[in-house]
N, C-alpha and C. Protein backbone atom coordinates (compact mmCIF):
# COMPACT_ATOMS: atom_id res chain seq x y z
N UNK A 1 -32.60 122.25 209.60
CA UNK A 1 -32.08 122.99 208.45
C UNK A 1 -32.64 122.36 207.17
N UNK A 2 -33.15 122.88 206.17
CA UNK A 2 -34.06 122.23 205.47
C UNK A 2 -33.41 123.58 204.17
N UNK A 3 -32.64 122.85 203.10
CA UNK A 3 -31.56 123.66 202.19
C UNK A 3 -32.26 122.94 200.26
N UNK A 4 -32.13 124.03 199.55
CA UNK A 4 -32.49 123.76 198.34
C UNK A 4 -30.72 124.13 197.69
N UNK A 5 -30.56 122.82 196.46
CA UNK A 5 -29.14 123.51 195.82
C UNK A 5 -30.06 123.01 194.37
N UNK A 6 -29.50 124.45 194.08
CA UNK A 6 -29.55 124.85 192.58
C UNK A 6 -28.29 124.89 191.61
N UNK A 7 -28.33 124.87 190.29
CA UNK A 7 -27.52 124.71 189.20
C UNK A 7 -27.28 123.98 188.71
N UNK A 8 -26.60 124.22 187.44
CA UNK A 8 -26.61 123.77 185.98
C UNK A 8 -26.03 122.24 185.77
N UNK A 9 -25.76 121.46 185.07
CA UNK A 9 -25.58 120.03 185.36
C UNK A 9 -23.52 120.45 185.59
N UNK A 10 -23.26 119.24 186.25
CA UNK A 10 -21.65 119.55 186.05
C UNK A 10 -21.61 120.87 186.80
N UNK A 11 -22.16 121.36 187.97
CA UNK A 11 -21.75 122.58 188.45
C UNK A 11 -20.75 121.87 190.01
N UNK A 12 -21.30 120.71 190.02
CA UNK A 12 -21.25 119.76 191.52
C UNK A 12 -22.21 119.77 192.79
N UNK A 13 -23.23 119.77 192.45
CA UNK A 13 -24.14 119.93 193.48
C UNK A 13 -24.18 118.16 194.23
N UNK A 14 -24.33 117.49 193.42
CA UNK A 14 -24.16 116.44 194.09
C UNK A 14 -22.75 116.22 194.68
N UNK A 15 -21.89 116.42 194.54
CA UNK A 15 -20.82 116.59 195.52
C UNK A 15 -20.92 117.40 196.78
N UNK A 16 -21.54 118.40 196.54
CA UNK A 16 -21.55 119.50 197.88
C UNK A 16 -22.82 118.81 198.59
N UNK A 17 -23.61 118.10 197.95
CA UNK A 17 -24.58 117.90 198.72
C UNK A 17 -24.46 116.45 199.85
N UNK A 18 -23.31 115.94 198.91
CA UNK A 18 -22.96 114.93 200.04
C UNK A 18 -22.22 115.56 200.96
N UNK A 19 -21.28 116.09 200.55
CA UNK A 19 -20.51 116.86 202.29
C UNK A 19 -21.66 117.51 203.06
N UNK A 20 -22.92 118.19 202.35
CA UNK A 20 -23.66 118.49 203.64
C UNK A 20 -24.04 117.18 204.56
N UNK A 21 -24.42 116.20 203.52
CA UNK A 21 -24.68 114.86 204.81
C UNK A 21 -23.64 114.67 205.57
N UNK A 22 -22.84 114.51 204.91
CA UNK A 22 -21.42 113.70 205.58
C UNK A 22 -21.07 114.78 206.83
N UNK A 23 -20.83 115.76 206.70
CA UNK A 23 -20.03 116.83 207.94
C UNK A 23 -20.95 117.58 208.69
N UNK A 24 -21.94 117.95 207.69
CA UNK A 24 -23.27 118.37 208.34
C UNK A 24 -24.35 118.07 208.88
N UNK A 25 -24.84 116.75 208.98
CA UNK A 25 -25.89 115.43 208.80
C UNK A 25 -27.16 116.15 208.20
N UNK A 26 -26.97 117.44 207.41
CA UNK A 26 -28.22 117.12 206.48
C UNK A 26 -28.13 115.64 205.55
N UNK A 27 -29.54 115.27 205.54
CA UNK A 27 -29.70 114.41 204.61
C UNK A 27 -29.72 114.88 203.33
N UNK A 28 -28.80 113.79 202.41
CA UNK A 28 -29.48 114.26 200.84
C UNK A 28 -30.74 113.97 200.10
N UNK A 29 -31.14 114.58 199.76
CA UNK A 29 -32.23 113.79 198.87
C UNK A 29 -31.98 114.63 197.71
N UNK A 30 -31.89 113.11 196.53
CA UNK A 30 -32.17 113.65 195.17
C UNK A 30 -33.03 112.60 194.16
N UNK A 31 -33.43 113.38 193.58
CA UNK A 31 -34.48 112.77 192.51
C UNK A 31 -34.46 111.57 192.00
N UNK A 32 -33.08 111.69 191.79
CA UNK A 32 -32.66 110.10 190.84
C UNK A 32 -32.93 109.28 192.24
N UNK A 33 -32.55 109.65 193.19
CA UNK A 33 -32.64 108.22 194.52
C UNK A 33 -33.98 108.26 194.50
N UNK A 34 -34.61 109.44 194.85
CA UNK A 34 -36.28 108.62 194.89
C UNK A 34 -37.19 107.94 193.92
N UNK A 35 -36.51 108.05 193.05
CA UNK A 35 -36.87 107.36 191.26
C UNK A 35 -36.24 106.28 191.23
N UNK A 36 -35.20 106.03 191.71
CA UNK A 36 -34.48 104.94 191.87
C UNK A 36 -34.98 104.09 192.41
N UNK A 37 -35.56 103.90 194.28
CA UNK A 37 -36.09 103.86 195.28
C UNK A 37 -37.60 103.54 194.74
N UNK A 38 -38.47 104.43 193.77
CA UNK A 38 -39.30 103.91 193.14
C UNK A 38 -39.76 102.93 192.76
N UNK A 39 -38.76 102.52 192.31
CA UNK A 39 -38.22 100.79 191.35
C UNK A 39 -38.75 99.70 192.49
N UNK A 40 -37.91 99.74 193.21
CA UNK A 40 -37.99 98.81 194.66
C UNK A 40 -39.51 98.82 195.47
N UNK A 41 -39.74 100.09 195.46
CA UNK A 41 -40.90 100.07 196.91
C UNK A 41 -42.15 99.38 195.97
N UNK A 42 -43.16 99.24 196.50
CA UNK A 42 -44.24 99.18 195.72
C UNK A 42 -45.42 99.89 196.46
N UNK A 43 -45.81 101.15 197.29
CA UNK A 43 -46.40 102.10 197.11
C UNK A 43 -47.06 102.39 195.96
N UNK A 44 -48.55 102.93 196.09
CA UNK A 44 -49.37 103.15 195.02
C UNK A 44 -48.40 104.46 194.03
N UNK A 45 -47.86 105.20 194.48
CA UNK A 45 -47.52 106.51 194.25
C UNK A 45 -46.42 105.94 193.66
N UNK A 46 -44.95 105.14 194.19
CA UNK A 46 -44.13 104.40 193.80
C UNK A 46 -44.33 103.42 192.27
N UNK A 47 -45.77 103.20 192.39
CA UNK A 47 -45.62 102.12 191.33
C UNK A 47 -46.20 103.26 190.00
N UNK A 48 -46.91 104.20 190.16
CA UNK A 48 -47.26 104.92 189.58
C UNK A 48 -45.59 105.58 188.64
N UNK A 49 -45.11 105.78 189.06
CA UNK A 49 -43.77 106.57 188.68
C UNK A 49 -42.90 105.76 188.16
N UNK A 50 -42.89 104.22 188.50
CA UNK A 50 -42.45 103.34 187.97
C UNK A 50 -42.64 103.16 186.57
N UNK A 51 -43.83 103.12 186.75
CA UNK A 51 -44.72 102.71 185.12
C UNK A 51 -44.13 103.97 183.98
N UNK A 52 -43.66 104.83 184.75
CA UNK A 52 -43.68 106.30 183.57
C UNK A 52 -42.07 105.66 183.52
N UNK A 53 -41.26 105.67 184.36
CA UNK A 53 -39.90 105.15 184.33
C UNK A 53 -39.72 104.07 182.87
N UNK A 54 -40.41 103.13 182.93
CA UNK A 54 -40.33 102.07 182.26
C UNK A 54 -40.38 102.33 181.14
N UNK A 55 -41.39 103.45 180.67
CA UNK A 55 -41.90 104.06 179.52
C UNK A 55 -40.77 104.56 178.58
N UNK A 56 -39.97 105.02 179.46
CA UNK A 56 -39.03 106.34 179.64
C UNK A 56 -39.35 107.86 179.63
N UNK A 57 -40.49 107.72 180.32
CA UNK A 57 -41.69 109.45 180.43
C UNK A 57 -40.34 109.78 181.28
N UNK A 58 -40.97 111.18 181.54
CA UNK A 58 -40.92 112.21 182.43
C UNK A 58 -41.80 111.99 183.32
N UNK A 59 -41.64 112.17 185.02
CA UNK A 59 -43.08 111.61 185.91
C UNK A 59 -43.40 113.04 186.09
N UNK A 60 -44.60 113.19 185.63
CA UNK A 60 -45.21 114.06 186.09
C UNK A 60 -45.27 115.39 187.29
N UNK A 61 -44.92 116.21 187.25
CA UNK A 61 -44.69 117.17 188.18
C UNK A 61 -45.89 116.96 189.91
N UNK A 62 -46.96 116.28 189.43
CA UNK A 62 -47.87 115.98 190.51
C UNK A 62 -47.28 115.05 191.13
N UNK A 63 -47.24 113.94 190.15
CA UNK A 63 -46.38 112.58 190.78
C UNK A 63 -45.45 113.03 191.29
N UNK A 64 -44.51 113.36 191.20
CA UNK A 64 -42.71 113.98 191.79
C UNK A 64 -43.46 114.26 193.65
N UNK A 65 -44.13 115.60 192.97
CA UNK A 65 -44.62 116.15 194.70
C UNK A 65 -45.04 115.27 195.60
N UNK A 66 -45.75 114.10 194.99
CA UNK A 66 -46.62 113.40 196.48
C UNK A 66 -45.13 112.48 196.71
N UNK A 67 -44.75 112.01 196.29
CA UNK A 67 -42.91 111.14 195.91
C UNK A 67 -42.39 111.95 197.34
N UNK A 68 -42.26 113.16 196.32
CA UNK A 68 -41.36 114.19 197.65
C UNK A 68 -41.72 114.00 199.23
N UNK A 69 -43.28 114.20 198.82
CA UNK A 69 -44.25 114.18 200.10
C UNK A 69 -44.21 113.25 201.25
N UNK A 70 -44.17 111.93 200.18
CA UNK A 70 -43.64 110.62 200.98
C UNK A 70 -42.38 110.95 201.52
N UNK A 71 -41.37 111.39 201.31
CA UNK A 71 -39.82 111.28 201.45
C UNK A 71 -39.82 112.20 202.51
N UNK A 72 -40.60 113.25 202.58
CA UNK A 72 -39.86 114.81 203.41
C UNK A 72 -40.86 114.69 204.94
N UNK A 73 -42.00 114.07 204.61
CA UNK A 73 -42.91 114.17 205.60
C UNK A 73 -43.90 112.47 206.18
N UNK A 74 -43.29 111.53 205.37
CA UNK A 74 -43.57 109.91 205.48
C UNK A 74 -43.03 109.80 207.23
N UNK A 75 -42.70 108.27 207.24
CA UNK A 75 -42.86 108.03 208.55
C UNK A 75 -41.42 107.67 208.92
N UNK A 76 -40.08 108.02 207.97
CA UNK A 76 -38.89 107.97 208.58
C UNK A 76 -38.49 109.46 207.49
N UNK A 77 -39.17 110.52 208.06
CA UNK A 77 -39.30 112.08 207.29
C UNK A 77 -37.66 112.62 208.40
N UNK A 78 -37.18 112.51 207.33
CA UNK A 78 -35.59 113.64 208.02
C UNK A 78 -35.64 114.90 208.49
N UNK A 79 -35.43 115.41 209.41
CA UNK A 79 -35.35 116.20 210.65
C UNK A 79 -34.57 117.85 209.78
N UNK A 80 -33.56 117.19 208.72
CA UNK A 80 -32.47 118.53 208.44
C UNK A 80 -31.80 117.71 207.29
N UNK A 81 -32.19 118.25 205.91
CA UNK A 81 -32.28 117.64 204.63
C UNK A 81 -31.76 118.71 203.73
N UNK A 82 -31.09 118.38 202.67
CA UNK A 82 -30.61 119.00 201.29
C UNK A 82 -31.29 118.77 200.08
N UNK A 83 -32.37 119.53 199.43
CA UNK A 83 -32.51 118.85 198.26
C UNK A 83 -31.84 119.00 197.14
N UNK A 84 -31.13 118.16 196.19
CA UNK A 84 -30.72 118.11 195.36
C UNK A 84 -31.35 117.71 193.72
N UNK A 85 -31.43 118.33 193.04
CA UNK A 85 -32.08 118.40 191.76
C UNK A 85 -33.64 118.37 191.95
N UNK A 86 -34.31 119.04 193.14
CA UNK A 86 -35.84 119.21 193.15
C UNK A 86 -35.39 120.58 194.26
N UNK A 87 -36.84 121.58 193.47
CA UNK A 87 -37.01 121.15 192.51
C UNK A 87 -36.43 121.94 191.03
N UNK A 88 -36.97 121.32 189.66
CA UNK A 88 -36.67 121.85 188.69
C UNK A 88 -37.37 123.07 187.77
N UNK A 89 -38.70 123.26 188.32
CA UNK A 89 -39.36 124.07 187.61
C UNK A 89 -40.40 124.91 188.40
N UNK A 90 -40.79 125.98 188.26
CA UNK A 90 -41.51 127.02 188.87
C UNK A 90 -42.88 126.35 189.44
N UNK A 91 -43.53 125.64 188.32
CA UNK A 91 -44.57 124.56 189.13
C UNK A 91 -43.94 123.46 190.42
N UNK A 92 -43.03 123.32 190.50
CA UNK A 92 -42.06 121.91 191.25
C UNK A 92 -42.19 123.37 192.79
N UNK A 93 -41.79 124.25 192.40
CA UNK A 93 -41.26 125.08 193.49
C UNK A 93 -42.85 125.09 194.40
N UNK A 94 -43.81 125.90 193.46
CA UNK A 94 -45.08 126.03 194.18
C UNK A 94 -45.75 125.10 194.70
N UNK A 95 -45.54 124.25 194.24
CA UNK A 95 -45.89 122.65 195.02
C UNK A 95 -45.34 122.55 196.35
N UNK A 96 -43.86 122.88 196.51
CA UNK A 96 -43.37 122.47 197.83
C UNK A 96 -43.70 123.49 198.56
N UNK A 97 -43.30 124.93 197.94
CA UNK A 97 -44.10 125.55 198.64
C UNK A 97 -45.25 125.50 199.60
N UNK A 98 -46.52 124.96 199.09
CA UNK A 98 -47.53 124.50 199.15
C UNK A 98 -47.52 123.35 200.72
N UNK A 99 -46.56 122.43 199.99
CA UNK A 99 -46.41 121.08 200.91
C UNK A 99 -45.89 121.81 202.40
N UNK A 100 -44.68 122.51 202.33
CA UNK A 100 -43.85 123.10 203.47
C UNK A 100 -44.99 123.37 204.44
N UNK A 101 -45.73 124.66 203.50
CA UNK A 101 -47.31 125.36 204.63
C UNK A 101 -47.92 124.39 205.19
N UNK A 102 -48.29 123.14 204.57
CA UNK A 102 -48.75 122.47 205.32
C UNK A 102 -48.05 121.71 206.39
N UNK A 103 -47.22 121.65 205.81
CA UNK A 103 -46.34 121.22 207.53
C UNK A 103 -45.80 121.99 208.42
N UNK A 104 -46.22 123.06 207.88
CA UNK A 104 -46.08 123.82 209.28
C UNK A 104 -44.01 124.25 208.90
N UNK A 105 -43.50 123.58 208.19
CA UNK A 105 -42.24 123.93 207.40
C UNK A 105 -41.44 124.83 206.91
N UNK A 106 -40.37 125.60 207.29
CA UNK A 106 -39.78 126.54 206.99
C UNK A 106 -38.82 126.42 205.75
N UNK A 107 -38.26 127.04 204.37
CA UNK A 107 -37.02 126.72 204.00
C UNK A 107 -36.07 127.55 204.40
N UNK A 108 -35.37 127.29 204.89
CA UNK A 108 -33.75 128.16 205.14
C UNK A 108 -33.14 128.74 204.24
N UNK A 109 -33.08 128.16 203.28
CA UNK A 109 -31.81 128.60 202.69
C UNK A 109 -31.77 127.97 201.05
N UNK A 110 -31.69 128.94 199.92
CA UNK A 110 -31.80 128.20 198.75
C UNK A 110 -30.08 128.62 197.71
N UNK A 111 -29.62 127.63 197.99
CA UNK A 111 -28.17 127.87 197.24
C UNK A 111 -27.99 127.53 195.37
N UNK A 112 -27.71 128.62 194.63
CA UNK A 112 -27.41 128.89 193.71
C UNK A 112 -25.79 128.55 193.46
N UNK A 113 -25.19 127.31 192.71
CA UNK A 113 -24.01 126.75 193.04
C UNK A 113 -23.59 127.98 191.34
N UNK A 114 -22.77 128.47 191.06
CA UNK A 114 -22.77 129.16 189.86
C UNK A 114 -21.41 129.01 189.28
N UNK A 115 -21.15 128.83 187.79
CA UNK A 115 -20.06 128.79 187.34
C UNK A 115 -20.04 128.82 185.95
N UNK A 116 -19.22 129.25 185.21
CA UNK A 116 -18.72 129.34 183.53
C UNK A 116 -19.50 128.52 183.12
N UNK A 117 -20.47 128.66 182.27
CA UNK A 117 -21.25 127.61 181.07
C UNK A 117 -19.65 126.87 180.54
N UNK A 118 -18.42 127.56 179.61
CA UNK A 118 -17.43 127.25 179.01
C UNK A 118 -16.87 126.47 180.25
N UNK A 119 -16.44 126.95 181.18
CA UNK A 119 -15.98 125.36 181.87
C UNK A 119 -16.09 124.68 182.31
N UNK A 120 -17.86 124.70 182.76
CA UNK A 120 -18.25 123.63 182.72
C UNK A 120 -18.34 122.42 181.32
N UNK A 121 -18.34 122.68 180.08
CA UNK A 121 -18.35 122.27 179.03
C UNK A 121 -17.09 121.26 179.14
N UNK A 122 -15.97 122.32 179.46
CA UNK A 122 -14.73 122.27 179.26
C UNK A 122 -14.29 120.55 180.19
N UNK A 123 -14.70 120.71 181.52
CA UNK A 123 -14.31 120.13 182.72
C UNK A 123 -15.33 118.89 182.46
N UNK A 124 -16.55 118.68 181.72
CA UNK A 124 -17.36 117.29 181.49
C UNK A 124 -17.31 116.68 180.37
N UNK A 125 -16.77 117.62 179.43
CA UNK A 125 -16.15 116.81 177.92
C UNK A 125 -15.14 116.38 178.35
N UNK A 126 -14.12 116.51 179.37
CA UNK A 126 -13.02 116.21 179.76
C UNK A 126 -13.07 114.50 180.07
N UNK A 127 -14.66 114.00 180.58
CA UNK A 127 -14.09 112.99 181.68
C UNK A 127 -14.03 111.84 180.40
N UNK A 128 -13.62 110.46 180.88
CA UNK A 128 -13.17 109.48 180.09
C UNK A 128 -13.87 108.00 181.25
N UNK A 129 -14.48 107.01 180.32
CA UNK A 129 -14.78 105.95 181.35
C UNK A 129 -14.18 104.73 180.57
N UNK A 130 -13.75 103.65 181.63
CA UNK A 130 -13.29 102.75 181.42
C UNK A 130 -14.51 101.56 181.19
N UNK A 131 -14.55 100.98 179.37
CA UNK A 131 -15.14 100.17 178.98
C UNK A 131 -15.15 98.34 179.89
N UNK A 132 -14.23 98.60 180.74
CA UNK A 132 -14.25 97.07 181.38
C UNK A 132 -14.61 97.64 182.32
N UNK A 133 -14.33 98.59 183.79
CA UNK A 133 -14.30 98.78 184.86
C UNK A 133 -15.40 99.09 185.70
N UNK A 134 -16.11 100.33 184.39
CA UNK A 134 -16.30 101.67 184.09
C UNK A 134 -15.77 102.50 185.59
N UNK A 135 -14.50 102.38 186.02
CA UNK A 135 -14.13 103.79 186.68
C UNK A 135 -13.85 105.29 185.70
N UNK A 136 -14.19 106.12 186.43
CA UNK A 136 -14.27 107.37 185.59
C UNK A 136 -13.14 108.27 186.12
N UNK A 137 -12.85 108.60 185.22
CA UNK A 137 -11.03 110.03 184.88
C UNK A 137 -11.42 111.02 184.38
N UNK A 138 -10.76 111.92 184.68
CA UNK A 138 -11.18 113.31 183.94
C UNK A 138 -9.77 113.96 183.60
N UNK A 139 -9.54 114.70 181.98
CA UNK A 139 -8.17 114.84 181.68
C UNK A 139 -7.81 115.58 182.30
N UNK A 140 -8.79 116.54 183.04
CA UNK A 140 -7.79 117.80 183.34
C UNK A 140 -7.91 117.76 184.79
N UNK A 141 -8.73 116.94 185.47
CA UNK A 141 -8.85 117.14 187.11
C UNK A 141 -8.36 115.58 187.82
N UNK A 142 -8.23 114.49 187.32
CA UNK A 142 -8.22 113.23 187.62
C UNK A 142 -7.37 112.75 186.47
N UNK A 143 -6.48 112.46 185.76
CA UNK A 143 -6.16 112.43 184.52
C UNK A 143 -5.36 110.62 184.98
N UNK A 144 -5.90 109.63 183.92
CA UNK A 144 -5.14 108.52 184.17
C UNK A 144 -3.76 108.86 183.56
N UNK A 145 -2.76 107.93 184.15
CA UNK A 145 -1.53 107.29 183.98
C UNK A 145 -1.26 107.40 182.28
N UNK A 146 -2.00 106.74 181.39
CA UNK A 146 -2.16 106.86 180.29
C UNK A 146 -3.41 107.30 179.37
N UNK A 147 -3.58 108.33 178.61
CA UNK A 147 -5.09 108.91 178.37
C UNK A 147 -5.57 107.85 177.43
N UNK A 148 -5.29 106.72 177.45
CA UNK A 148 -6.07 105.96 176.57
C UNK A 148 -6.43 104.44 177.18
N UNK A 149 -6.10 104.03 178.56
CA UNK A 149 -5.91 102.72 179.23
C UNK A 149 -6.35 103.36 180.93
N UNK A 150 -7.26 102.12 181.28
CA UNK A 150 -7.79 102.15 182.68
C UNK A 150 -6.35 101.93 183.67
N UNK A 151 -6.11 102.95 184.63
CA UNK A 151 -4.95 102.92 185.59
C UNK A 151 -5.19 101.59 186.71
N UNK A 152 -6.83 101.05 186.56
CA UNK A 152 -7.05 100.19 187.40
C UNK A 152 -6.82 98.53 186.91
N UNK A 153 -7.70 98.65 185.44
CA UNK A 153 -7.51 97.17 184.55
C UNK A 153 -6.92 97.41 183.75
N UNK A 154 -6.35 98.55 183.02
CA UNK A 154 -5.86 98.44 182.03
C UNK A 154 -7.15 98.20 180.46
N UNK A 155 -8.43 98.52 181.00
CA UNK A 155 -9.48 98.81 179.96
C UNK A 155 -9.30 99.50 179.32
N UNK A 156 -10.18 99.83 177.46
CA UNK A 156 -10.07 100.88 177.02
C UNK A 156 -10.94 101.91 178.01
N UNK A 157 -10.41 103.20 177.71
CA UNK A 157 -10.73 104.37 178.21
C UNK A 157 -11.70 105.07 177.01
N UNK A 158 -13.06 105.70 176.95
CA UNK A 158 -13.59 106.09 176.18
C UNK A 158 -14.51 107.41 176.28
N UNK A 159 -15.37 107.65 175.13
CA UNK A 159 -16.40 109.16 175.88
C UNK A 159 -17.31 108.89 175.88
N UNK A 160 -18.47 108.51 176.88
CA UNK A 160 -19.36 108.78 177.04
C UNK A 160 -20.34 109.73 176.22
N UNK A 161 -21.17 108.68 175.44
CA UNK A 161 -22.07 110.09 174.38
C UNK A 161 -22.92 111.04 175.64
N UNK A 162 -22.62 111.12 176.39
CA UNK A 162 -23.66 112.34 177.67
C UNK A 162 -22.30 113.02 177.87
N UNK A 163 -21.18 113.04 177.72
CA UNK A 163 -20.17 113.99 178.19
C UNK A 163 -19.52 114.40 177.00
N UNK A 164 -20.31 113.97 175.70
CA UNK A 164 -19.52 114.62 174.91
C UNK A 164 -20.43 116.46 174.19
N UNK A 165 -19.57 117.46 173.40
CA UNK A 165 -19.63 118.74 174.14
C UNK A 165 -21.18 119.19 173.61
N UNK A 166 -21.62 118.29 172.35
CA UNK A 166 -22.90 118.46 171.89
C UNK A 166 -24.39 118.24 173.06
N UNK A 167 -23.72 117.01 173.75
CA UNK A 167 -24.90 116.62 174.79
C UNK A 167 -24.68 117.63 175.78
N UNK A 168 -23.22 117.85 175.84
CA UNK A 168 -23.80 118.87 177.76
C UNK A 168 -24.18 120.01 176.95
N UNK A 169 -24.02 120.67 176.04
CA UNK A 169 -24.19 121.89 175.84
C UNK A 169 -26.01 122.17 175.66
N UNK A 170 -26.44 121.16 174.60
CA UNK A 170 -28.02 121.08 174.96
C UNK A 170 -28.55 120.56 176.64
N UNK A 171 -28.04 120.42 177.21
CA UNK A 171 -28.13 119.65 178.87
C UNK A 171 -28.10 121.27 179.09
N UNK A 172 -26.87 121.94 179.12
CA UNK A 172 -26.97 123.40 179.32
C UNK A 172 -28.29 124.26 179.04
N UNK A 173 -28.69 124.13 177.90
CA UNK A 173 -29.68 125.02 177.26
C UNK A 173 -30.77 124.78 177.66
N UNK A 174 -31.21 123.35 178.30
CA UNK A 174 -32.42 123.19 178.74
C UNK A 174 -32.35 123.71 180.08
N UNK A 175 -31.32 123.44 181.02
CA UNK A 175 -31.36 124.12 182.37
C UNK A 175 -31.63 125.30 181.90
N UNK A 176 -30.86 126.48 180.76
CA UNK A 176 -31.36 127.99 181.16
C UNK A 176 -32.79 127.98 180.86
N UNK A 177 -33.06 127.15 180.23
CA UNK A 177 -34.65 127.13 179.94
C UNK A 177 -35.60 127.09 180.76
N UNK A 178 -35.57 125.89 181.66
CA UNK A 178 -36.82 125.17 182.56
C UNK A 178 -36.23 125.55 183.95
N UNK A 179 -34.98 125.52 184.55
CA UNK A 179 -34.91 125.66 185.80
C UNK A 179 -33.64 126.86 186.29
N UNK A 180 -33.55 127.41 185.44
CA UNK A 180 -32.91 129.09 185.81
C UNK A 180 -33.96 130.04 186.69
N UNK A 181 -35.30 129.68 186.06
CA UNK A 181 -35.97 130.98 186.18
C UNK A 181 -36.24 130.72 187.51
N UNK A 182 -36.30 129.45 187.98
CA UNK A 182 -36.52 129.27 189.71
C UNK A 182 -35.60 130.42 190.55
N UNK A 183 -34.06 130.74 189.94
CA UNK A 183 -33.05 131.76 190.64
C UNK A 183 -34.38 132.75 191.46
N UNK A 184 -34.88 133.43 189.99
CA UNK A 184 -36.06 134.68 190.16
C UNK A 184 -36.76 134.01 191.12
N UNK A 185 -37.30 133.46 190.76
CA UNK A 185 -38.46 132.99 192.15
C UNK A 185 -38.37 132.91 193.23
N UNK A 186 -36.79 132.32 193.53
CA UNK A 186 -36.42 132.64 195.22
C UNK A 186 -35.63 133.89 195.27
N UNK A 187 -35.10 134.70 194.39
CA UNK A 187 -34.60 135.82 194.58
C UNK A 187 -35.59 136.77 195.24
N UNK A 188 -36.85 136.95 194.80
CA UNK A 188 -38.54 137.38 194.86
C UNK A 188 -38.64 137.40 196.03
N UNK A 189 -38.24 135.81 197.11
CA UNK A 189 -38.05 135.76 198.07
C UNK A 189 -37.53 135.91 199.35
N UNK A 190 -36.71 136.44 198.51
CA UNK A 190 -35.50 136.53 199.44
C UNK A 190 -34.39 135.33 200.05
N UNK A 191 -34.89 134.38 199.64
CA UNK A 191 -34.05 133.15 199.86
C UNK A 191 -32.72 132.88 199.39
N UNK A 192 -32.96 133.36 197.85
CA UNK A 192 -31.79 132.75 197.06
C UNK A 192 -30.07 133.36 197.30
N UNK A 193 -29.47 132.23 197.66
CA UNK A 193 -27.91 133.02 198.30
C UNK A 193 -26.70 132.56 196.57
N UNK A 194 -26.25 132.81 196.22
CA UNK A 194 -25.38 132.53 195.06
C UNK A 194 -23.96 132.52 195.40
N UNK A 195 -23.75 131.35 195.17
CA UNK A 195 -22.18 130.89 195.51
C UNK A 195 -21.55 130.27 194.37
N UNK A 196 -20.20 131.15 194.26
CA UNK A 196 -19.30 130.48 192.74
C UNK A 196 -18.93 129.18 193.12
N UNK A 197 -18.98 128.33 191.82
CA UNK A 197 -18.72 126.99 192.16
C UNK A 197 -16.97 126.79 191.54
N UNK A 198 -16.55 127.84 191.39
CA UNK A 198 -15.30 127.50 191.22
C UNK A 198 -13.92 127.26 192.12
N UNK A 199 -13.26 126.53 192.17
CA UNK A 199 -11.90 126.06 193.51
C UNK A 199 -12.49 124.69 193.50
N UNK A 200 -12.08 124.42 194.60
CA UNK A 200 -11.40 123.18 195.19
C UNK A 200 -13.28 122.70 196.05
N UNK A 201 -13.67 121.24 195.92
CA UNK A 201 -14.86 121.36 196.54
C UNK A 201 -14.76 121.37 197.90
N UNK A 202 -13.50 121.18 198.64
CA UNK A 202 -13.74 121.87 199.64
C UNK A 202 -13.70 123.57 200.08
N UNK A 203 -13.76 124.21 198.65
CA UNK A 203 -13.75 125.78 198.97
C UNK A 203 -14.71 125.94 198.69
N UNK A 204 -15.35 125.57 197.70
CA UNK A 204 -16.81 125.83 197.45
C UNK A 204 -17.54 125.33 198.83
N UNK A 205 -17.39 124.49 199.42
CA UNK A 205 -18.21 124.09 200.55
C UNK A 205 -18.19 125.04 201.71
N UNK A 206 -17.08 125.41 201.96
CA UNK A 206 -17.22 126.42 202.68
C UNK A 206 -18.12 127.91 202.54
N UNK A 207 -17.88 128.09 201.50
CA UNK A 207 -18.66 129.33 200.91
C UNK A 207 -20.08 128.79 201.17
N UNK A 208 -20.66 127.81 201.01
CA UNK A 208 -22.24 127.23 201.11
C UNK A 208 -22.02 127.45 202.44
N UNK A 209 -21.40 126.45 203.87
CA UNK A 209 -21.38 127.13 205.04
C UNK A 209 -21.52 128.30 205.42
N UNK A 210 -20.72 128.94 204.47
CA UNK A 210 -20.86 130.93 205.00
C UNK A 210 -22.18 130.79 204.88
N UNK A 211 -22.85 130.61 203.68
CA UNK A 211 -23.90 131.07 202.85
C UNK A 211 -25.08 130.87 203.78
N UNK A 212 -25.28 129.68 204.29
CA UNK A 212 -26.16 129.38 204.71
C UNK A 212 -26.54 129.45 206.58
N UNK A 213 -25.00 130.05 207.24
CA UNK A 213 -24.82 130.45 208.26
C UNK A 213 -24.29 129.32 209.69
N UNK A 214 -23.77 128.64 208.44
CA UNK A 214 -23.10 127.71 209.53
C UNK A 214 -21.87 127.65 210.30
């Protein structure tokens, strides 16, 4: 089973994408781990992506693919995988595209996680992190004991300049920008399945099960 999840930041894809590992044994793979993972290995391709890391670039859409390449088709290449945040852009897509044919590779299934721009806004301006701990609360889904003190140390509780409503909302605007239009591209295909990301993440998970025919 070889699954693409799509959507907007704060939709929860990385949440759903771990229950596919966890209950499903797709593997996850997401970007930040192989960028992460980058850091560590020292691979020509690895150190290459490093160097842009350091910079604070963007790695290159070529670089990303052979990255991927290593990860999906290397020599401990996962059998039944989720990708998570790859890819992001219509070039990212034709690349794997590309890569899949050559392996002889099918994709199954491309999930569109979908939900309110406003609550998503709503639900990531919400969260709060603890300056000693940093465990993270959210007022309206996780809400500490006291909205101003860590329930764990008793830290201040604060906002994160990435969760406050100016940053997600441009975070928003660039997703409809650069990686919406991928929807079209697998819609074209026939791939793309669209599932509301709203309830409980174990309801949304289920709906991806329907979705994807499990």
């Amino acid at each position: 089973m070889k699954v693409i999840l799509l959507g907007p930041p704060g939709v929860g894809k990385g949440t759903q994408a771990q229950k596919l590992q966890q209950e499903r044994g797709l593997r996850q793979i997401s970007t930040g781990d192989i960028l992460r993972q980058a850091i560590k290995n020292q691979t020509a391709l690895r150190q290459q992506a490093d160097d842009y890391l350091r910079r604070g670039e963007l790695v290159p859409d070529e670089l990303m693919l052979g990255l991927i390449a290593e990860t999906l088709f290397g020599a401990e290449a996962p059998r039944d995988y989720v990708l998570d945040g790859f890819p992001r852009t219509i070039p990212q897509a034709e690349g794997l595209d590309k890569l899949f044919a050559q392996h002889g590779v099918s994709l199954d299934s491309v999930i569109q996680l979908s939900a309110d721009p406003d609550a998503i806004v709503s639900r990531l301006s919400a969260r709060r992190t603890c300056r000693k701990c940093n465990a993270v609360y959210n007022l309206l889904t996780n809400p500490p004991r006291d909205p101003l003190r860590c329930d764990a140390c008793g830290g201040e509780l604060y906002q994160r300049e990435d969760d406050r409503v100016e940053t997600i909302t441009r975070r928003l605007q660039v997703y409809t920008k650069q990686t919406e239009p991928l929807a079209e591209y697998y819609r074209q295909r026939g791939q793309l399945k669209i599932v509301p990301a709203d309830g409980t993440p174990s309801e949304v998970f289920q709906r991806i099960i329907n979705a994807i025919g499990g």
